[in-house]
N, C-alpha and C. Protein backbone atom coordinates (compact mmCIF):
# COMPACT_ATOMS: atom_id res chain seq x y z
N UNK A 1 -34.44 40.25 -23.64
CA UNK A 1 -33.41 41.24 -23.36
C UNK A 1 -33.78 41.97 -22.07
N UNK A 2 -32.78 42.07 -21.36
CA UNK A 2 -33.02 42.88 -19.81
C UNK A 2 -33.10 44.34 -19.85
N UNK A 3 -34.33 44.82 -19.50
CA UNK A 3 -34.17 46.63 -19.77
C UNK A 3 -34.13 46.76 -18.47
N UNK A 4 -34.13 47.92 -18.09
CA UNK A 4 -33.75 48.74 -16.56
C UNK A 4 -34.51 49.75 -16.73
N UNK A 5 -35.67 50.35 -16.06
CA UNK A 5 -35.86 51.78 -16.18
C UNK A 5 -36.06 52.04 -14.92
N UNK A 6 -35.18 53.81 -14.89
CA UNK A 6 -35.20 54.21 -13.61
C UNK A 6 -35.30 55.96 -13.53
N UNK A 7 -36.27 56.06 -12.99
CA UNK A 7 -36.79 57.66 -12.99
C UNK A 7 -35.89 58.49 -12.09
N UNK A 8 -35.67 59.59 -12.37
CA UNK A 8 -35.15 60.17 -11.39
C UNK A 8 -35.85 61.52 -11.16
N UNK A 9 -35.52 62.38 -9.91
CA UNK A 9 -36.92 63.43 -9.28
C UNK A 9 -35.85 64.56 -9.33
N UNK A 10 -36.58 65.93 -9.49
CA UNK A 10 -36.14 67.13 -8.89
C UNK A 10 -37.04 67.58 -7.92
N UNK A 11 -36.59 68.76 -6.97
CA UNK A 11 -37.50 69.45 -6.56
C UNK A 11 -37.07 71.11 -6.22
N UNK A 12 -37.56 71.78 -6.70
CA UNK A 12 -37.04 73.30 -6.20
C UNK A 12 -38.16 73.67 -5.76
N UNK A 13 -37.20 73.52 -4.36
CA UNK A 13 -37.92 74.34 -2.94
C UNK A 13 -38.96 75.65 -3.51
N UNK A 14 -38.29 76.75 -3.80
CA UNK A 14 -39.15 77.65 -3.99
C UNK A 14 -40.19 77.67 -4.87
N UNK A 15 -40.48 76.55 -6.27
CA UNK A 15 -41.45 76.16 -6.70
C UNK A 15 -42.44 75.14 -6.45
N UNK A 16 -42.32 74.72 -5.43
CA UNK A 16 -42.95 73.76 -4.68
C UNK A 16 -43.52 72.41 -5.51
N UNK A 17 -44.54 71.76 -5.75
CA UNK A 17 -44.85 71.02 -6.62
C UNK A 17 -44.63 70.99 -8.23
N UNK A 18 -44.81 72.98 -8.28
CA UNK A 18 -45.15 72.87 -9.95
C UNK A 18 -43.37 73.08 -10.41
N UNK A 19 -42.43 73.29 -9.45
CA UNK A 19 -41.09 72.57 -9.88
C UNK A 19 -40.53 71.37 -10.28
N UNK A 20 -41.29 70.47 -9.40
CA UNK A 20 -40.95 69.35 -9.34
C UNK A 20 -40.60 68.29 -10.92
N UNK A 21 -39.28 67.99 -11.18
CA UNK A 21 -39.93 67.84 -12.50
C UNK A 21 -39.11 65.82 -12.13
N UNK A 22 -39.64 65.32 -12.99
CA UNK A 22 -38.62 63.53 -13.35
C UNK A 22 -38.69 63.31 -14.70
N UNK A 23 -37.55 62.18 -14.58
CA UNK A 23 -37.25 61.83 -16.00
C UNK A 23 -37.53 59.99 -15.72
N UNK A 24 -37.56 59.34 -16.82
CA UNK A 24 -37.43 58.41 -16.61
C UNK A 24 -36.69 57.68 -17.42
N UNK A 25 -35.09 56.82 -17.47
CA UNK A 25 -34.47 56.03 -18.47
C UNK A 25 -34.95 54.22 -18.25
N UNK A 26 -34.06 54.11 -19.82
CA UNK A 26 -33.99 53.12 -20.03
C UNK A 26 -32.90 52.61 -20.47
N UNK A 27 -31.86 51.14 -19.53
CA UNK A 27 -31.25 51.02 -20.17
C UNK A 27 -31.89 49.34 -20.10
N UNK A 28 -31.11 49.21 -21.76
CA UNK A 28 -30.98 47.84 -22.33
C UNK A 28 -29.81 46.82 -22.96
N UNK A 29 -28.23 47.29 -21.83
CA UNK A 29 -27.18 46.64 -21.88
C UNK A 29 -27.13 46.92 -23.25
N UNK A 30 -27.12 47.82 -24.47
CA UNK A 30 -26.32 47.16 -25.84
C UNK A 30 -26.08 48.64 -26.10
N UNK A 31 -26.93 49.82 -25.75
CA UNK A 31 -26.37 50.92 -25.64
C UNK A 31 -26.22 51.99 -24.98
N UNK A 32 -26.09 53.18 -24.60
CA UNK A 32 -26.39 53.76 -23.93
C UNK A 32 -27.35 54.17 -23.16
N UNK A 33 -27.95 54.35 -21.84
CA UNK A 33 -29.10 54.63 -21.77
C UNK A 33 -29.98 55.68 -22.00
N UNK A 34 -31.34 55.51 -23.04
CA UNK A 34 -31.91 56.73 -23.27
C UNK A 34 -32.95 57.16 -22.37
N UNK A 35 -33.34 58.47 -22.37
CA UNK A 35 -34.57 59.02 -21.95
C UNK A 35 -36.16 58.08 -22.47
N UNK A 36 -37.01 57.95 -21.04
CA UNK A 36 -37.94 57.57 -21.85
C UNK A 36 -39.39 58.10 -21.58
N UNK A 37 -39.20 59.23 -20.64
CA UNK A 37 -40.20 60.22 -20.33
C UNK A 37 -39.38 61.70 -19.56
N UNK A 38 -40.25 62.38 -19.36
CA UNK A 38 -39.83 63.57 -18.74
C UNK A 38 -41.01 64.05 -18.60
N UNK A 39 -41.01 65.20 -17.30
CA UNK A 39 -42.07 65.52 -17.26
C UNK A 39 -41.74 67.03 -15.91
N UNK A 40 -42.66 67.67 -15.82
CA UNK A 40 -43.00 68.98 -14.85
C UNK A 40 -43.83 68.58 -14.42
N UNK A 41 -44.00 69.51 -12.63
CA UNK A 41 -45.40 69.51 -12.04
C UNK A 41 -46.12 68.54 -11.87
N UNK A 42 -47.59 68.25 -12.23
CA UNK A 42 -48.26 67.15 -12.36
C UNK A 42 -47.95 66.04 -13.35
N UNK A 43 -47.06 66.35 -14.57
CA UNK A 43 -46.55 65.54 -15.00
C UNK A 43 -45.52 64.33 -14.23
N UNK A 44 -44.62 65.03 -13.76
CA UNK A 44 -43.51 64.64 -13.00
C UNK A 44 -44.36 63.42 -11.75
N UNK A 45 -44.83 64.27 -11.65
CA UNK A 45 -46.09 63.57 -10.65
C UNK A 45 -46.53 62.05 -10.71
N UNK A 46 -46.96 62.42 -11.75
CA UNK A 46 -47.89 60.78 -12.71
C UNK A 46 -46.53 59.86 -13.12
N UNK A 47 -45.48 60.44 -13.70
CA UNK A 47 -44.19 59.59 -13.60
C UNK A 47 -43.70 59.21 -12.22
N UNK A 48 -43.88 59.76 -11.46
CA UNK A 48 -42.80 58.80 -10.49
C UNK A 48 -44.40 57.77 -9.95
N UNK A 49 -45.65 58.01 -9.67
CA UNK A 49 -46.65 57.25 -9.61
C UNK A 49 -46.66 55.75 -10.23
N UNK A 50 -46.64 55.84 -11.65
CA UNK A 50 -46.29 54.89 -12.58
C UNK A 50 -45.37 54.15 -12.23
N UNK A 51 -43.88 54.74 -11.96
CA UNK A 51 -43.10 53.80 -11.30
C UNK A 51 -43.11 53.43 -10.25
N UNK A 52 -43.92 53.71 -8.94
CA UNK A 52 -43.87 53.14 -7.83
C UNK A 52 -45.21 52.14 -8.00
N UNK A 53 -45.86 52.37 -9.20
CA UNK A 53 -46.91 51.42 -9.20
C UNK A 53 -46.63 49.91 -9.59
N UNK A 54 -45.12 50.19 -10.34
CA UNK A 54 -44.06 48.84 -11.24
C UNK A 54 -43.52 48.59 -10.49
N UNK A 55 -43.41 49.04 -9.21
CA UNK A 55 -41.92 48.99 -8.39
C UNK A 55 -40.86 49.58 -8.53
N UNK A 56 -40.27 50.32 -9.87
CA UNK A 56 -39.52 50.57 -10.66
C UNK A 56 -38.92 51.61 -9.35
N UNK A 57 -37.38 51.45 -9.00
CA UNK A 57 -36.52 52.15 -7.89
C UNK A 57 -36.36 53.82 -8.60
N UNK A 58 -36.50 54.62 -7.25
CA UNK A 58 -36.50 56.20 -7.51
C UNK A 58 -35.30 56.37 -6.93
N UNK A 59 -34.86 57.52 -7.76
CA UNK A 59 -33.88 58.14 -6.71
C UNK A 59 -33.71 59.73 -7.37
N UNK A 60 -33.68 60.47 -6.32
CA UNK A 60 -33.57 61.65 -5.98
C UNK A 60 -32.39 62.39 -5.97
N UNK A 61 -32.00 62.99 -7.69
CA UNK A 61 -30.89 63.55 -7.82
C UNK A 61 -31.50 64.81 -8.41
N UNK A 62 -31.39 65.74 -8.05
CA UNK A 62 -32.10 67.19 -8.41
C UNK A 62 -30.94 67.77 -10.14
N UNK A 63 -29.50 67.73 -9.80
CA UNK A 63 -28.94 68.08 -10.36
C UNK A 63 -29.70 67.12 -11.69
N UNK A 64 -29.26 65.82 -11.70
CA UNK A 64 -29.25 64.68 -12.65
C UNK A 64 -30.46 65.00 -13.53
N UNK A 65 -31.73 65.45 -12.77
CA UNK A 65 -32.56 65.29 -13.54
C UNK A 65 -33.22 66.33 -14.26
N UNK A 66 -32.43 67.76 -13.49
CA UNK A 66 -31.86 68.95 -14.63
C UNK A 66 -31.99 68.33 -15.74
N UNK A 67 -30.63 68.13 -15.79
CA UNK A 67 -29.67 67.97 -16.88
C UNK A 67 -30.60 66.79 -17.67
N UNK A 68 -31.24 65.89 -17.62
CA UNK A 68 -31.77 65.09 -18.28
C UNK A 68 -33.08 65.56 -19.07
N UNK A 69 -33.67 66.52 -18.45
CA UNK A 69 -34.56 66.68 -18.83
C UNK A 69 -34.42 67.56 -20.15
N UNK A 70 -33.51 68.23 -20.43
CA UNK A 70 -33.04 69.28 -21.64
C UNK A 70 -32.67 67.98 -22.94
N UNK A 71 -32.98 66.97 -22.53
CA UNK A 71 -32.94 65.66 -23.78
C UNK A 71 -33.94 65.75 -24.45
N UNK A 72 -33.84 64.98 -25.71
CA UNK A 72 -35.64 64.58 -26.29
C UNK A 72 -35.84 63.59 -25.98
N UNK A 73 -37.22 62.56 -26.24
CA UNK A 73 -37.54 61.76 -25.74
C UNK A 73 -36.57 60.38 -26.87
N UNK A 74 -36.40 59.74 -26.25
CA UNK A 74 -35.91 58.49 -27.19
C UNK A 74 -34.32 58.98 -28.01
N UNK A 75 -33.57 59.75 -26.99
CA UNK A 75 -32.00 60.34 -26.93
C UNK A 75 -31.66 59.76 -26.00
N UNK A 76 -30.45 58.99 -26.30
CA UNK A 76 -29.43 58.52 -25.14
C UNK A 76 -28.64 59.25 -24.43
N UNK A 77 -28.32 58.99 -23.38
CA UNK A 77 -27.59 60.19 -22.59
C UNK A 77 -26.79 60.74 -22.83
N UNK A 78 -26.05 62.20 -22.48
CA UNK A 78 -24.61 62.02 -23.59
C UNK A 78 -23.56 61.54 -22.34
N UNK A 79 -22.41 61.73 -22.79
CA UNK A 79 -21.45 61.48 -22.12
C UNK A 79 -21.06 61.80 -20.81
N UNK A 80 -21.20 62.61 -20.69
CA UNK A 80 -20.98 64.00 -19.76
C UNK A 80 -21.43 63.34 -18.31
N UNK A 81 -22.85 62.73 -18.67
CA UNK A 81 -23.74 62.25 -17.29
C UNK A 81 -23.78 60.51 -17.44
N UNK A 82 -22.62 59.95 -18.17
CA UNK A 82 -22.42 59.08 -17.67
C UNK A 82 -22.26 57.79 -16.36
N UNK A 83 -20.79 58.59 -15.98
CA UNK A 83 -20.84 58.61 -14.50
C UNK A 83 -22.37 58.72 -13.46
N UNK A 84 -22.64 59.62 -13.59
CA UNK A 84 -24.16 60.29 -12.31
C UNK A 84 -24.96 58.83 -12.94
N UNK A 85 -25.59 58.43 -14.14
CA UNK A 85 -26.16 57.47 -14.40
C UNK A 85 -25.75 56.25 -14.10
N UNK A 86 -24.38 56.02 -14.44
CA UNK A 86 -23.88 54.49 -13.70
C UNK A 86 -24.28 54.67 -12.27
N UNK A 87 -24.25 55.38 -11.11
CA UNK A 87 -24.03 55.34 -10.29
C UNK A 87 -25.60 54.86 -9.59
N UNK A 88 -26.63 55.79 -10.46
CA UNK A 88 -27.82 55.47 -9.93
C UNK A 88 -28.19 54.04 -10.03
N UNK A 89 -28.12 52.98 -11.94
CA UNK A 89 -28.07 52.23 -11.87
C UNK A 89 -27.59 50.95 -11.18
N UNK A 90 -26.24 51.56 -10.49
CA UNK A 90 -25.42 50.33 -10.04
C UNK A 90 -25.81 50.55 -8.60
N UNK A 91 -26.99 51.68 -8.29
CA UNK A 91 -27.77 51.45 -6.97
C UNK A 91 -29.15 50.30 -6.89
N UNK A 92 -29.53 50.53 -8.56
CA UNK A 92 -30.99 49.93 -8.71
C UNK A 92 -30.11 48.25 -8.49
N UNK A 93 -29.43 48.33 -9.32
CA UNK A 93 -29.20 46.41 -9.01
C UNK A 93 -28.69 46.13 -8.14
N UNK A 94 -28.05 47.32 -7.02
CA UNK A 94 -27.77 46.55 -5.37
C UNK A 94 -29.17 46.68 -4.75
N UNK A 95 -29.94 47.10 -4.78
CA UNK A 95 -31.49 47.25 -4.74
C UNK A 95 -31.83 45.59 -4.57
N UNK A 96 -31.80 45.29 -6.05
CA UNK A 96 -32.40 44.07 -6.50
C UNK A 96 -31.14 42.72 -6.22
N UNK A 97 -30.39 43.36 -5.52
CA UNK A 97 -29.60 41.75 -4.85
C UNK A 97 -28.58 41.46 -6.90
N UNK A 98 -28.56 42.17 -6.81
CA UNK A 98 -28.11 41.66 -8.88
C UNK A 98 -26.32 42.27 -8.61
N UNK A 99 -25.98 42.10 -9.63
CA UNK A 99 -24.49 42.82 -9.90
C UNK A 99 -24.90 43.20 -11.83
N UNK A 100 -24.22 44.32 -12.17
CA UNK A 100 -24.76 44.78 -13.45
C UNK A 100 -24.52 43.64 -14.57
N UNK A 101 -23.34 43.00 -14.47
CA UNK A 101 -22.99 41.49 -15.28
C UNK A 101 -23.82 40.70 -15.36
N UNK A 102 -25.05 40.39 -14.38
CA UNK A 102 -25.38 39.11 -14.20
C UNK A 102 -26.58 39.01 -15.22
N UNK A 103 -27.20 38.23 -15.65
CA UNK A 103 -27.98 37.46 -16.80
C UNK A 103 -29.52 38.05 -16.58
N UNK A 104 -29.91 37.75 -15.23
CA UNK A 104 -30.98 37.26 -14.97
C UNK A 104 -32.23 38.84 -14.75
């Protein structure tokens, strides 16, 4: 089965690092995509690390990853941030040369 995980970053300026917070999803085409980390500060830190250590594509939505982070861990997204999530995803697979349909 094809999973997708894709972190996304905040940063508030006036908190400098220890603002900084990411999330990281997962989707697996059968349902919505859930949360599969979150993190602050040095946390946030070691997550986006991890994924640039997989390769795993970042992207930098401050709002998005607000809002994601007020999830628990292993909660699918709700509705609301649908949209903002398709959009990142359907960046990761123009990334990877893919279209979201395809198999492989």
């Amino acid at each position: 089965m094809y999973k997708q995980s894709s972190p996304a970053e905040s940063t508030d300026p006036a908190a400098g690092q220890a603002g900084k917070k990411a999330v990281a999803l997962l989707y697996d085409k059968v349902r919505a995509p859930i949360l599969k980390a979150k993190g602050e500060g040095e946390f946030a830190l070691e997550i986006i690390r991890i994924a640039k250590e997989h390769n795993i594509p970042i992207a930098e939505d401050p709002v998005l990853a607000e809002t994601l982070s007020y999830l628990q861990l292993e909660e699918e997204i709700p509705e609301e941030v649908y949209v903002s999530v398709a959009t990142v995803l359907s960046w990761v697979y123009w990334l990877q040369g893919r279209q979201p349909d395809s198999s492989s």
